[in-house]
N, C-alpha and C. Protein backbone atom coordinates (compact mmCIF):
# COMPACT_ATOMS: atom_id res chain seq x y z
N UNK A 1 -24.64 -33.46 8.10
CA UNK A 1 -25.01 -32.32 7.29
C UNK A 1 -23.98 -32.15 6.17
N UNK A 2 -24.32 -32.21 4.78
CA UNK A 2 -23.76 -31.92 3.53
C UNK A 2 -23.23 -29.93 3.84
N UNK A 3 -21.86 -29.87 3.37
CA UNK A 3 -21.76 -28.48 3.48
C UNK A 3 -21.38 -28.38 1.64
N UNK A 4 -21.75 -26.96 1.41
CA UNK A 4 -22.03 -26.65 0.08
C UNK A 4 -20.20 -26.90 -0.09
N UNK A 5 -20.37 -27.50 -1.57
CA UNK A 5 -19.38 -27.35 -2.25
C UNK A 5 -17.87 -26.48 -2.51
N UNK A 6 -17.02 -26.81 -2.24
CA UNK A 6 -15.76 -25.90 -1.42
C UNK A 6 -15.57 -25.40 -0.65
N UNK A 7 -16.90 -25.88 0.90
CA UNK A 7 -16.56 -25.73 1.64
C UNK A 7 -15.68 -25.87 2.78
N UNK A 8 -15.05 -25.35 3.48
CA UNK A 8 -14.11 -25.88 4.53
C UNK A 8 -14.44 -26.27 5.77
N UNK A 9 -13.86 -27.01 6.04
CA UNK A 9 -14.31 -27.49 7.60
C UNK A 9 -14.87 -26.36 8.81
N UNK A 10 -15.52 -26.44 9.68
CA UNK A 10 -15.88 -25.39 10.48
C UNK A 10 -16.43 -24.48 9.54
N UNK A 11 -16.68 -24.44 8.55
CA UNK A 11 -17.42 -22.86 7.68
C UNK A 11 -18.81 -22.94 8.24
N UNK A 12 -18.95 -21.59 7.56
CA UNK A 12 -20.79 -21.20 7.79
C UNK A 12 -21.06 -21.23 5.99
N UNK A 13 -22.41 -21.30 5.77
CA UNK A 13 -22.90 -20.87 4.82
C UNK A 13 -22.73 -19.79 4.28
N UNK A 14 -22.17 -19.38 2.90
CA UNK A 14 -22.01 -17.89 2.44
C UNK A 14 -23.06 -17.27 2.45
N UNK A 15 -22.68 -15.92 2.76
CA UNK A 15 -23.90 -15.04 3.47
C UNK A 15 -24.55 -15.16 4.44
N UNK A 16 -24.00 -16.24 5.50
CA UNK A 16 -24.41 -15.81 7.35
C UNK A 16 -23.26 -14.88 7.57
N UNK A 17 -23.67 -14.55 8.55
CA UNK A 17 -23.11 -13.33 9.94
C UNK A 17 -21.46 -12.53 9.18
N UNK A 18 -20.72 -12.69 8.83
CA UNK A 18 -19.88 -11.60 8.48
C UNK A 18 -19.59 -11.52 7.10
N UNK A 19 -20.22 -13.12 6.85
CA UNK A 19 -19.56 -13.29 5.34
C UNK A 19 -20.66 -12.22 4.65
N UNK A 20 -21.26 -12.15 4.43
CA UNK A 20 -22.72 -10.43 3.38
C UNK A 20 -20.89 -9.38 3.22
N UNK A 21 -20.60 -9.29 4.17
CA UNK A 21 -19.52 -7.82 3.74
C UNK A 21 -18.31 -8.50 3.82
N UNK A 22 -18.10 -9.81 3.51
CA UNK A 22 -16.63 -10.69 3.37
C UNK A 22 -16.18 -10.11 1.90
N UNK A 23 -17.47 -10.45 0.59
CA UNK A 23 -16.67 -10.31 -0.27
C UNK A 23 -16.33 -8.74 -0.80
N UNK A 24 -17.49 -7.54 -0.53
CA UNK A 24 -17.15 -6.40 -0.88
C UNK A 24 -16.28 -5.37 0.02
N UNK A 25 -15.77 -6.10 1.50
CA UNK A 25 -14.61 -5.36 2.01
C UNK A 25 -13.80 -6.02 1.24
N UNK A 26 -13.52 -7.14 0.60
CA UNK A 26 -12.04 -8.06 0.22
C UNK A 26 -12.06 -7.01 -1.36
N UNK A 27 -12.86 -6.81 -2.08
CA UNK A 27 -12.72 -6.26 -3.31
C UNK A 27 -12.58 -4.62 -3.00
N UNK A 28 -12.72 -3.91 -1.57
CA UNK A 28 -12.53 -2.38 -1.62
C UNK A 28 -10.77 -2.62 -1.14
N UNK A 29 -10.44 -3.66 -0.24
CA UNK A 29 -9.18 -3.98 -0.03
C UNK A 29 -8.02 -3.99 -1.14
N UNK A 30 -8.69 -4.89 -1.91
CA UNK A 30 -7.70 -4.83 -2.89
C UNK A 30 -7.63 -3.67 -3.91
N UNK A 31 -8.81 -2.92 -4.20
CA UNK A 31 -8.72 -2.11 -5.07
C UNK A 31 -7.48 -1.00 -4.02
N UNK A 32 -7.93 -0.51 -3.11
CA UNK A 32 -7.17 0.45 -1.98
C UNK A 32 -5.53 -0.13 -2.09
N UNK A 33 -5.17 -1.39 -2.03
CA UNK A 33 -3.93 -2.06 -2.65
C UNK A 33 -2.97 -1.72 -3.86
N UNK A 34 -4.40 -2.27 -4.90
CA UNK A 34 -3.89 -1.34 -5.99
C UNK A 34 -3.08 -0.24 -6.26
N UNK A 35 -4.55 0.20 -6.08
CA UNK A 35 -3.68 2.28 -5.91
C UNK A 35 -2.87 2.78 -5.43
N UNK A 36 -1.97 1.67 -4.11
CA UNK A 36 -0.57 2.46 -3.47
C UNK A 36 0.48 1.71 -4.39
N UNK A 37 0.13 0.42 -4.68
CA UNK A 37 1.17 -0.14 -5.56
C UNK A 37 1.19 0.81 -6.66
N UNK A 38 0.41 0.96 -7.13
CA UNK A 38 0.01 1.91 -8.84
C UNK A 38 0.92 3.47 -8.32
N UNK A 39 0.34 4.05 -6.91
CA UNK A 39 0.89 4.99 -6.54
C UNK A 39 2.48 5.20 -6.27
N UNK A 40 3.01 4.20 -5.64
CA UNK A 40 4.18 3.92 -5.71
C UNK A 40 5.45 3.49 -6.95
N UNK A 41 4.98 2.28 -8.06
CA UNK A 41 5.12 2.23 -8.94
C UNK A 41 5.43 3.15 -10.02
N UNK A 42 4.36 4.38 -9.99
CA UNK A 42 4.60 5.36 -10.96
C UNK A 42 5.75 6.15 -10.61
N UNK A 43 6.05 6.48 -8.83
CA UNK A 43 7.34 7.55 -8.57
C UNK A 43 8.22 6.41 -9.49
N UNK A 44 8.63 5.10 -9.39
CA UNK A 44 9.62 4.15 -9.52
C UNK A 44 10.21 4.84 -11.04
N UNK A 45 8.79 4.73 -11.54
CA UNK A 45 9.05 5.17 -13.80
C UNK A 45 8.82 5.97 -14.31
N UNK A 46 8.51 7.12 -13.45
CA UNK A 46 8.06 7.92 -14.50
C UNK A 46 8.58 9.60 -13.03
N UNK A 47 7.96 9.58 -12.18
CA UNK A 47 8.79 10.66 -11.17
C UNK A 47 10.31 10.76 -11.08
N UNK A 48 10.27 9.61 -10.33
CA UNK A 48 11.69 9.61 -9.84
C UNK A 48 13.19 9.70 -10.95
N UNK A 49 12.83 8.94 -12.06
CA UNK A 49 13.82 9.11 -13.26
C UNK A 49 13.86 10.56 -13.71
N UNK A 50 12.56 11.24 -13.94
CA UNK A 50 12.18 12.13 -14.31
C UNK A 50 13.14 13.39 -13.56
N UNK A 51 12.73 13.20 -12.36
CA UNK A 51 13.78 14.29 -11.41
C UNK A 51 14.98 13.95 -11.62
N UNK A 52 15.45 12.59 -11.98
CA UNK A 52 16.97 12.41 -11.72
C UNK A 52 17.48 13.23 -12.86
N UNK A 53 17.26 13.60 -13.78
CA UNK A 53 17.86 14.17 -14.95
C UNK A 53 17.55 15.67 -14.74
N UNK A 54 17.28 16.43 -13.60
CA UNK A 54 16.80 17.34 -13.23
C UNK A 54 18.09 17.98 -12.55
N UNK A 55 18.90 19.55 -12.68
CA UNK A 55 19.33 19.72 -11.58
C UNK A 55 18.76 20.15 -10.13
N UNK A 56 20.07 19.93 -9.39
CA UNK A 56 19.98 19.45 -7.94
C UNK A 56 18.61 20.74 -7.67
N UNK A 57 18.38 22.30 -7.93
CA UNK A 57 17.93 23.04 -6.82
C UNK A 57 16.76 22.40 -7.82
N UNK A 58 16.31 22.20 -8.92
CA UNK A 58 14.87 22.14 -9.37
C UNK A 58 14.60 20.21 -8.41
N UNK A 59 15.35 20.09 -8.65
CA UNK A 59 15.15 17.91 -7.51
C UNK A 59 14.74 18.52 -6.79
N UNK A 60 15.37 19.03 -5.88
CA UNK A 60 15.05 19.18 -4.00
C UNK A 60 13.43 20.17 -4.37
N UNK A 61 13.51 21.60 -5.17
CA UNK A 61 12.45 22.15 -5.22
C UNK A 61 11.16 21.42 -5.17
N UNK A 62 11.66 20.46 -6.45
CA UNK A 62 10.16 19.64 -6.65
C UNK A 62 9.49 18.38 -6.11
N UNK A 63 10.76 17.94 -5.42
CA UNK A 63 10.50 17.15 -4.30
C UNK A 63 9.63 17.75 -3.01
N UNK A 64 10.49 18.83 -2.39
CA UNK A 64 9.57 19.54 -1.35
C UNK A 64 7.72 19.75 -1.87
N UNK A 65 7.84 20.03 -3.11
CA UNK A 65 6.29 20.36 -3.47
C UNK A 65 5.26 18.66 -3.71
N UNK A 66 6.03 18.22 -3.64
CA UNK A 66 5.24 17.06 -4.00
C UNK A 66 5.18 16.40 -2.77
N UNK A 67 6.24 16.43 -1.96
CA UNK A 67 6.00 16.06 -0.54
C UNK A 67 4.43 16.80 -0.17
N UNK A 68 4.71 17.95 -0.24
CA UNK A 68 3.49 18.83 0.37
C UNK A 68 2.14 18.36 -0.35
N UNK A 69 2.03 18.04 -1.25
CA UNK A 69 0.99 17.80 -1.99
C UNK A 69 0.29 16.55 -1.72
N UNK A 70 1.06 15.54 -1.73
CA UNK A 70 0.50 14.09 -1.27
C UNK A 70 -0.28 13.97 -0.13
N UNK A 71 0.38 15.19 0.88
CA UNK A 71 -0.64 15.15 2.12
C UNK A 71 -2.05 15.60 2.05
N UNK A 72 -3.01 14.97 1.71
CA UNK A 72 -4.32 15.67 0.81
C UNK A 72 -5.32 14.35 1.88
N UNK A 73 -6.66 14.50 1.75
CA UNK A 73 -7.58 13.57 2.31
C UNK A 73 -7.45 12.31 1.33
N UNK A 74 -7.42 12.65 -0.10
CA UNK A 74 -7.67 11.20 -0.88
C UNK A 74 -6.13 10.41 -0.73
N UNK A 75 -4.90 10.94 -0.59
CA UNK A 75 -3.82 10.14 0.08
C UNK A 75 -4.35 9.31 1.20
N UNK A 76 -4.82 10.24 2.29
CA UNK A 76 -4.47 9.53 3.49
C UNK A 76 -5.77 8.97 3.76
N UNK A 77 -7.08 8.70 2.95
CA UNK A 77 -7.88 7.66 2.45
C UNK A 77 -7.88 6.60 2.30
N UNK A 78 -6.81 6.27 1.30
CA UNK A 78 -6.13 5.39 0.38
C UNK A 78 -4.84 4.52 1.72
N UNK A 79 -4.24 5.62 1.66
CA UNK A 79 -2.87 4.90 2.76
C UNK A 79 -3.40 4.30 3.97
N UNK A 80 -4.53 5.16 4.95
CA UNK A 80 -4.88 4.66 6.00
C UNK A 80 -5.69 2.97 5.39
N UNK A 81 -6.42 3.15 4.59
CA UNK A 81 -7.76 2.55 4.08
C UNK A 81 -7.68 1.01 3.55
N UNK A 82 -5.75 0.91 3.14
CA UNK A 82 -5.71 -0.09 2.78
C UNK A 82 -5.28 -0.88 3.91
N UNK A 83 -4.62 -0.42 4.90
CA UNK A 83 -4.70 -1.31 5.98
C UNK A 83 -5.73 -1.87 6.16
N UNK A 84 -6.85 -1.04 6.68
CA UNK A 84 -7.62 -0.81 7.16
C UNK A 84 -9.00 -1.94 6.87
N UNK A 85 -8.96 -2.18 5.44
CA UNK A 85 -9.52 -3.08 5.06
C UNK A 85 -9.10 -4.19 4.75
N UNK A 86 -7.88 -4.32 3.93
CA UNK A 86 -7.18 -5.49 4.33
C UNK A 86 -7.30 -6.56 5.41
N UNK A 87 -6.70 -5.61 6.61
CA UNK A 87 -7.03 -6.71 7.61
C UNK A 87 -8.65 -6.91 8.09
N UNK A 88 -9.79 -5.80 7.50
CA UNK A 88 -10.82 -6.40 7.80
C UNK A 88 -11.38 -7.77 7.01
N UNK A 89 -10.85 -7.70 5.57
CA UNK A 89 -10.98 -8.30 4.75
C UNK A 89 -10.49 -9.96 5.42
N UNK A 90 -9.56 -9.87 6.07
CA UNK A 90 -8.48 -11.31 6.32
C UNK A 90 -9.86 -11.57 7.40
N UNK A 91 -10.04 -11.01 8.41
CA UNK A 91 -10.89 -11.09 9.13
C UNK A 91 -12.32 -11.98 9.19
N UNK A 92 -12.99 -10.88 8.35
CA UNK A 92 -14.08 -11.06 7.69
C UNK A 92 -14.31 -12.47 6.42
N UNK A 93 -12.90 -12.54 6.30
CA UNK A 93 -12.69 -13.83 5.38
C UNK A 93 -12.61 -14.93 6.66
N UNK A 94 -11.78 -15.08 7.45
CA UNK A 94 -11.87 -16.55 8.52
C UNK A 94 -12.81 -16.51 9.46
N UNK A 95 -13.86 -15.15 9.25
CA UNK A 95 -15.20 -15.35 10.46
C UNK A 95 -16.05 -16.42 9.51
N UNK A 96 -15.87 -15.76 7.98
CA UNK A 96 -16.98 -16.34 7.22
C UNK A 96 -16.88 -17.92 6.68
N UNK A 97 -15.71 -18.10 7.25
CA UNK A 97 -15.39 -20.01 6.72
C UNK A 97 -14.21 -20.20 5.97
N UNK A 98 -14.08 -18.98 5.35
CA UNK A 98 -13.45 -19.08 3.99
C UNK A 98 -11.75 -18.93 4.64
N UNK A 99 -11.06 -19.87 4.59
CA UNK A 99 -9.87 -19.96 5.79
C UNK A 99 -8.60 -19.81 5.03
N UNK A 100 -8.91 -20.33 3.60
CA UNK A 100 -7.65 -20.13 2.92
C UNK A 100 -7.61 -19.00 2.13
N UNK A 101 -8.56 -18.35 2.28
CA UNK A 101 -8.66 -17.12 1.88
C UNK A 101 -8.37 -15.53 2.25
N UNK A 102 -8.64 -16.54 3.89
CA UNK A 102 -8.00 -15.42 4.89
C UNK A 102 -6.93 -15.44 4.90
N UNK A 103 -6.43 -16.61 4.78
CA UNK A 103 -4.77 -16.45 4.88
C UNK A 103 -4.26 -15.48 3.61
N UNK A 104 -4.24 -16.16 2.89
CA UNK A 104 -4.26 -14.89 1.64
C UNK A 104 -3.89 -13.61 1.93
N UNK A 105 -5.47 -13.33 2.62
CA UNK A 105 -5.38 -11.80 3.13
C UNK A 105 -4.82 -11.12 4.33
N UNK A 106 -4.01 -12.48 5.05
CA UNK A 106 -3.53 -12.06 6.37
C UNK A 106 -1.67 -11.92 5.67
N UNK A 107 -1.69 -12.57 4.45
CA UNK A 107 -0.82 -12.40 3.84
C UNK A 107 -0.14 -11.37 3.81
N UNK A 108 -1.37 -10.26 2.75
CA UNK A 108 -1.33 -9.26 2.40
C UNK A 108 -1.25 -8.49 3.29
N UNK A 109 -1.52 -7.96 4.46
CA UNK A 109 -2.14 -7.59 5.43
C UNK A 109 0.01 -7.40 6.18
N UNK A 110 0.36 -7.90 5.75
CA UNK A 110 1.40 -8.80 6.79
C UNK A 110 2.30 -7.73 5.68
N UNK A 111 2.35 -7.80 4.58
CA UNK A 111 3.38 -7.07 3.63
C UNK A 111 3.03 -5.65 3.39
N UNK A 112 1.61 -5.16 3.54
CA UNK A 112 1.22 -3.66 3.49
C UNK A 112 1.78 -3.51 5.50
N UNK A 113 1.71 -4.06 6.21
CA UNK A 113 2.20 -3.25 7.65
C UNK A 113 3.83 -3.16 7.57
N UNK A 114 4.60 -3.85 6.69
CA UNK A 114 6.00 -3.85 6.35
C UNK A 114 5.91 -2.96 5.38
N UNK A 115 5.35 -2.37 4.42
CA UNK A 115 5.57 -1.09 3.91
C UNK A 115 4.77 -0.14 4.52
N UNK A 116 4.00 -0.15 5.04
CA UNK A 116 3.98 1.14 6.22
C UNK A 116 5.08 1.23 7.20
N UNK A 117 5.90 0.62 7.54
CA UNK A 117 7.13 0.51 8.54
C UNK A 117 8.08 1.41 8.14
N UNK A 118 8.03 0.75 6.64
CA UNK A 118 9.09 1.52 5.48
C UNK A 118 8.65 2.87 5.54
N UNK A 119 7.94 3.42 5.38
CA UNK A 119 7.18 4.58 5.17
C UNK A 119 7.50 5.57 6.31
N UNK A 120 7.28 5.05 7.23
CA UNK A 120 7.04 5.62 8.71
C UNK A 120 8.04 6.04 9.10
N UNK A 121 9.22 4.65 8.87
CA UNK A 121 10.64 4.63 9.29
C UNK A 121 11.62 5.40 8.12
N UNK A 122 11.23 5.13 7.12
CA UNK A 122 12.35 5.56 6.24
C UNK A 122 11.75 6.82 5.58
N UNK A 123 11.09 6.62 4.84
CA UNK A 123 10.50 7.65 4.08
C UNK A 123 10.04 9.80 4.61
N UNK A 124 8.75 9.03 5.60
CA UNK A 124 8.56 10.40 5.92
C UNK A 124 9.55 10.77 6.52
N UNK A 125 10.78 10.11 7.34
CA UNK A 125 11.66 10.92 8.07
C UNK A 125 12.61 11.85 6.62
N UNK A 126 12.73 10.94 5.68
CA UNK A 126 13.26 12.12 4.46
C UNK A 126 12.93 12.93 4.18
N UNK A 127 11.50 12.80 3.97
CA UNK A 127 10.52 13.76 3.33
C UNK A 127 10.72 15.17 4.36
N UNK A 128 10.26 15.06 5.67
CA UNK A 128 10.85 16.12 6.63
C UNK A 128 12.10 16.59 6.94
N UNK A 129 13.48 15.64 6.42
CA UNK A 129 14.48 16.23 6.78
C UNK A 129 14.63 16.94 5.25
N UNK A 130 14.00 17.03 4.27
CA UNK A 130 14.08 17.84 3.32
C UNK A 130 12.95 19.07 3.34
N UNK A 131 12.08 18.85 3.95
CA UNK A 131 11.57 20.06 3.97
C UNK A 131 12.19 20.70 5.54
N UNK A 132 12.79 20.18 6.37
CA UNK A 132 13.40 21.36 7.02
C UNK A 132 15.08 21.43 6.48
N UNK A 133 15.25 21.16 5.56
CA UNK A 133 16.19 22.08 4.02
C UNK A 133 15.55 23.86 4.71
N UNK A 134 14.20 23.80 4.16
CA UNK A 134 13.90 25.21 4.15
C UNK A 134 13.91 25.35 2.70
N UNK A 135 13.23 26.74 2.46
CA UNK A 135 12.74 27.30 1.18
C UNK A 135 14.07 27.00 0.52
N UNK A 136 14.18 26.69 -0.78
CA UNK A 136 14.72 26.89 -1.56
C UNK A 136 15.50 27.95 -1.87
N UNK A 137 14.86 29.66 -2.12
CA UNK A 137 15.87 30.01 -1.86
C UNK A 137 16.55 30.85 -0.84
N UNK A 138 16.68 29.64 0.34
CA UNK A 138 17.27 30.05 1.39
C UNK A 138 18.57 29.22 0.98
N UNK A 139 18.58 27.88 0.74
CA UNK A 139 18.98 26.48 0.40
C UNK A 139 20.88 26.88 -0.38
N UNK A 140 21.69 26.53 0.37
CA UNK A 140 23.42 27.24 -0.14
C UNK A 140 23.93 25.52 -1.05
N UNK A 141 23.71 24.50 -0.57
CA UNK A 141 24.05 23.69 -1.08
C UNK A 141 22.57 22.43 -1.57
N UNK A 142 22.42 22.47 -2.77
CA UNK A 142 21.41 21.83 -2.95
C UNK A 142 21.84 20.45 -3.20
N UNK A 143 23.06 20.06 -3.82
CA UNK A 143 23.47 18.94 -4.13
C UNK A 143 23.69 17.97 -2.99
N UNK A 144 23.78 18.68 -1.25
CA UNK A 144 24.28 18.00 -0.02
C UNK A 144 23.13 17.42 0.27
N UNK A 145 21.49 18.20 0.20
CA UNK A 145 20.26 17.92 0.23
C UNK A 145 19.88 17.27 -0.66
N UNK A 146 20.37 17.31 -1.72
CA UNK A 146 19.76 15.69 -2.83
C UNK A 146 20.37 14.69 -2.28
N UNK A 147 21.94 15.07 -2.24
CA UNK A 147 22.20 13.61 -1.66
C UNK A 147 22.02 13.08 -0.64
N UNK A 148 22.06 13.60 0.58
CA UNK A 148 20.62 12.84 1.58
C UNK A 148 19.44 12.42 1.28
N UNK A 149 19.22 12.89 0.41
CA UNK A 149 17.39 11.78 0.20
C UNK A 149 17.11 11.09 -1.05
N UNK A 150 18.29 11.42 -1.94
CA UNK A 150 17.24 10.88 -3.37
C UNK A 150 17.91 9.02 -2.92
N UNK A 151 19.10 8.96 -2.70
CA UNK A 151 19.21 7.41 -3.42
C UNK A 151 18.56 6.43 -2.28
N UNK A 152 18.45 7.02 -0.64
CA UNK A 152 17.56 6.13 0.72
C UNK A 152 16.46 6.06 -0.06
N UNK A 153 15.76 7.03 -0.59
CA UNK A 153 14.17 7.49 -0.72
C UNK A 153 13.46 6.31 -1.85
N UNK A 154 14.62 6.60 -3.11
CA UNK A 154 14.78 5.64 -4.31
C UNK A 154 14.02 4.85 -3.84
N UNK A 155 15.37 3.64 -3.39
CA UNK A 155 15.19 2.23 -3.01
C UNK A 155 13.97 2.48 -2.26
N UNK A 156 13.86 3.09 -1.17
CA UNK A 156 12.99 2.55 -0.28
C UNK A 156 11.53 2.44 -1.06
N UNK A 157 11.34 3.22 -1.70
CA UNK A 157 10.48 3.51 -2.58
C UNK A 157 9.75 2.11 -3.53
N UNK A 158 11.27 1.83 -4.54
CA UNK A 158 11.15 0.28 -4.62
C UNK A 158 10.60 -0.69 -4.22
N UNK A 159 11.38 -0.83 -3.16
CA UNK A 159 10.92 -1.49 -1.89
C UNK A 159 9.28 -1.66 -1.61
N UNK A 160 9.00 -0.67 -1.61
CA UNK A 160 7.35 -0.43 -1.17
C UNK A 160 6.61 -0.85 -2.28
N UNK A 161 6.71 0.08 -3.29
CA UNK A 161 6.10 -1.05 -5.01
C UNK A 161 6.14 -2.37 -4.34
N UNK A 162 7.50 -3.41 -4.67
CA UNK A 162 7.77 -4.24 -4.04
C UNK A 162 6.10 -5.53 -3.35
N UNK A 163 6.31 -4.47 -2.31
CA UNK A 163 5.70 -5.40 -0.84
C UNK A 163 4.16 -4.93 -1.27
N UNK A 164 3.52 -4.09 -2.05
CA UNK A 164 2.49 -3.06 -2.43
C UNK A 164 1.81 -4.79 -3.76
N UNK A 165 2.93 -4.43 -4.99
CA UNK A 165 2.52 -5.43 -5.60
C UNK A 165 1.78 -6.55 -5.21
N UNK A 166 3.20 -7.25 -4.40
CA UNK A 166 3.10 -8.62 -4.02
C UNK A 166 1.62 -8.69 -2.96
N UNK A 167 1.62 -7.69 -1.57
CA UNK A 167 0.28 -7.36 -1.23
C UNK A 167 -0.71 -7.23 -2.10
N UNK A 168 -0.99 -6.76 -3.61
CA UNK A 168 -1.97 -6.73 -4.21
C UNK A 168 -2.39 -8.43 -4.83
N UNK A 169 -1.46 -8.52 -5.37
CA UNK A 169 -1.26 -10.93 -5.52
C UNK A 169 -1.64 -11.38 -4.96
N UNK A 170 -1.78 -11.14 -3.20
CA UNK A 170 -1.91 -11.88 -2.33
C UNK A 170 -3.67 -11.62 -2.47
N UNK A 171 -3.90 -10.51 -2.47
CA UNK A 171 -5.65 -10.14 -2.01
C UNK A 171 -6.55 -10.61 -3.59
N UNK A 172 -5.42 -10.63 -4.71
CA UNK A 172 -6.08 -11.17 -5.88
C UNK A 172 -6.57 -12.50 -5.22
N UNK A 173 -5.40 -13.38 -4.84
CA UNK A 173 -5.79 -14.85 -4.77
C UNK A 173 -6.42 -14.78 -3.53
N UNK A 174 -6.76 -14.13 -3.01
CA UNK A 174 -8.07 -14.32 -2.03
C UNK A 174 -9.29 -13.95 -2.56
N UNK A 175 -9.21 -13.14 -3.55
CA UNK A 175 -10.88 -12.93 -4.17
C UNK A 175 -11.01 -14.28 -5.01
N UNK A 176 -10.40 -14.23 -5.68
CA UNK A 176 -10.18 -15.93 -6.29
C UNK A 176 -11.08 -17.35 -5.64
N UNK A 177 -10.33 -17.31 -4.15
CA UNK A 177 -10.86 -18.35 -3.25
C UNK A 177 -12.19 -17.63 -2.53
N UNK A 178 -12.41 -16.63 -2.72
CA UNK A 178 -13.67 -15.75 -2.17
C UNK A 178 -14.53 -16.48 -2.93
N UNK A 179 -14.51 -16.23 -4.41
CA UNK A 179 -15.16 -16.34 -5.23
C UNK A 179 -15.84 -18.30 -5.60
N UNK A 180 -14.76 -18.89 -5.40
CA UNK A 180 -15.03 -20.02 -5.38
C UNK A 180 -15.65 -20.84 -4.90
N UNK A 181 -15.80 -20.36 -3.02
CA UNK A 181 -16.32 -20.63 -2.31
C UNK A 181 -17.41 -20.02 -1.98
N UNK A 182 -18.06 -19.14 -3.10
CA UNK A 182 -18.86 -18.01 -2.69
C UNK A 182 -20.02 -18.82 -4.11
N UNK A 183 -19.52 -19.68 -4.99
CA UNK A 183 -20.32 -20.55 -5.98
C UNK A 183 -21.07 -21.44 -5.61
């Protein structure tokens, strides 16, 4: 039996059994990718500098509010969602044949659970040890409370862009090989 053109060994035909929702979970994956890199990225250039030239009680103030704010349904949409599809995507990519594609996405998959780690581990524990700071103006030393969180938070922050990007590269070049093998 002739298998269609770029196919891989052991594949199925595109569009049997998982591959129909291989390629539009791999394209909601990556878009969901996107948006934390994009989301992350922007604190990097345009938040985070922004506060740094800020004094300390308006930093910590506006930090606490933006902490509070992120916690919304379309955050935790997005944050849960890109796992979420990702690895269905890697999945749904090596049920459907498409093997180097999954890898790709097991790639990705592999660098978004290392910035959720970051997140989990580093981040929200800041985010809470600054909001139990307490109100602002309860708050006697604001400069002791910036400096606990802004320069961990920074980097870690970085960091996440970082692994966010490179996770988004990875799920590009799997739509790529989606696509190729999907001709």
């Amino acid at each position: 039996m002739d298998l269609p053109v770029g196919a891989e060994h052991g594949s199925r035909a595109p569009g049997a059994g998982p591959g129909r929702a291989a390629g539009p979970v791999l394209v909601g994956a990556t878009i969901a990718m996107g948006l934390m890199a994009g989301l992350f990225f922007a604190f990097d250039v345009s938040v985070m500098p922004g506060l740094a030239a800020c004094d300390d009680r308006t930093y910590v103030t506006a930090m606490q509010h933006i902490n509070r704010s992120i916690e919304n349904g379309a955050f935790g949409l997005v944050f849960v969602g890109a796992f979420v599809a990702t690895g269905a995507a890697a999945w749904l990519q090596h049920g459907s044949g498409r093997r180097r594609a999954a890898l790709w996405a097991v790639a990705a998959t592999a660098l978004y659970v290392v910035a959720l780690v970051v997140t989990l581990g580093v981040d929200i524990p800041l985010n809470n040890e600054l909001a139990a700071a307490g109100d602002p103006s309860r708050i006697h030393d604001f400069a002791a409370v910036r400096a606990e969180f802004e320069g961990t938070w920074v980097a870690t922050n970085m960091l996440r862009t970082a692994l966010c990007t490179a996770g988004l590269l990875a799920l590009t070049r799997s739509l790529v090989l989606h696509g190729r093998f999907s001709r």
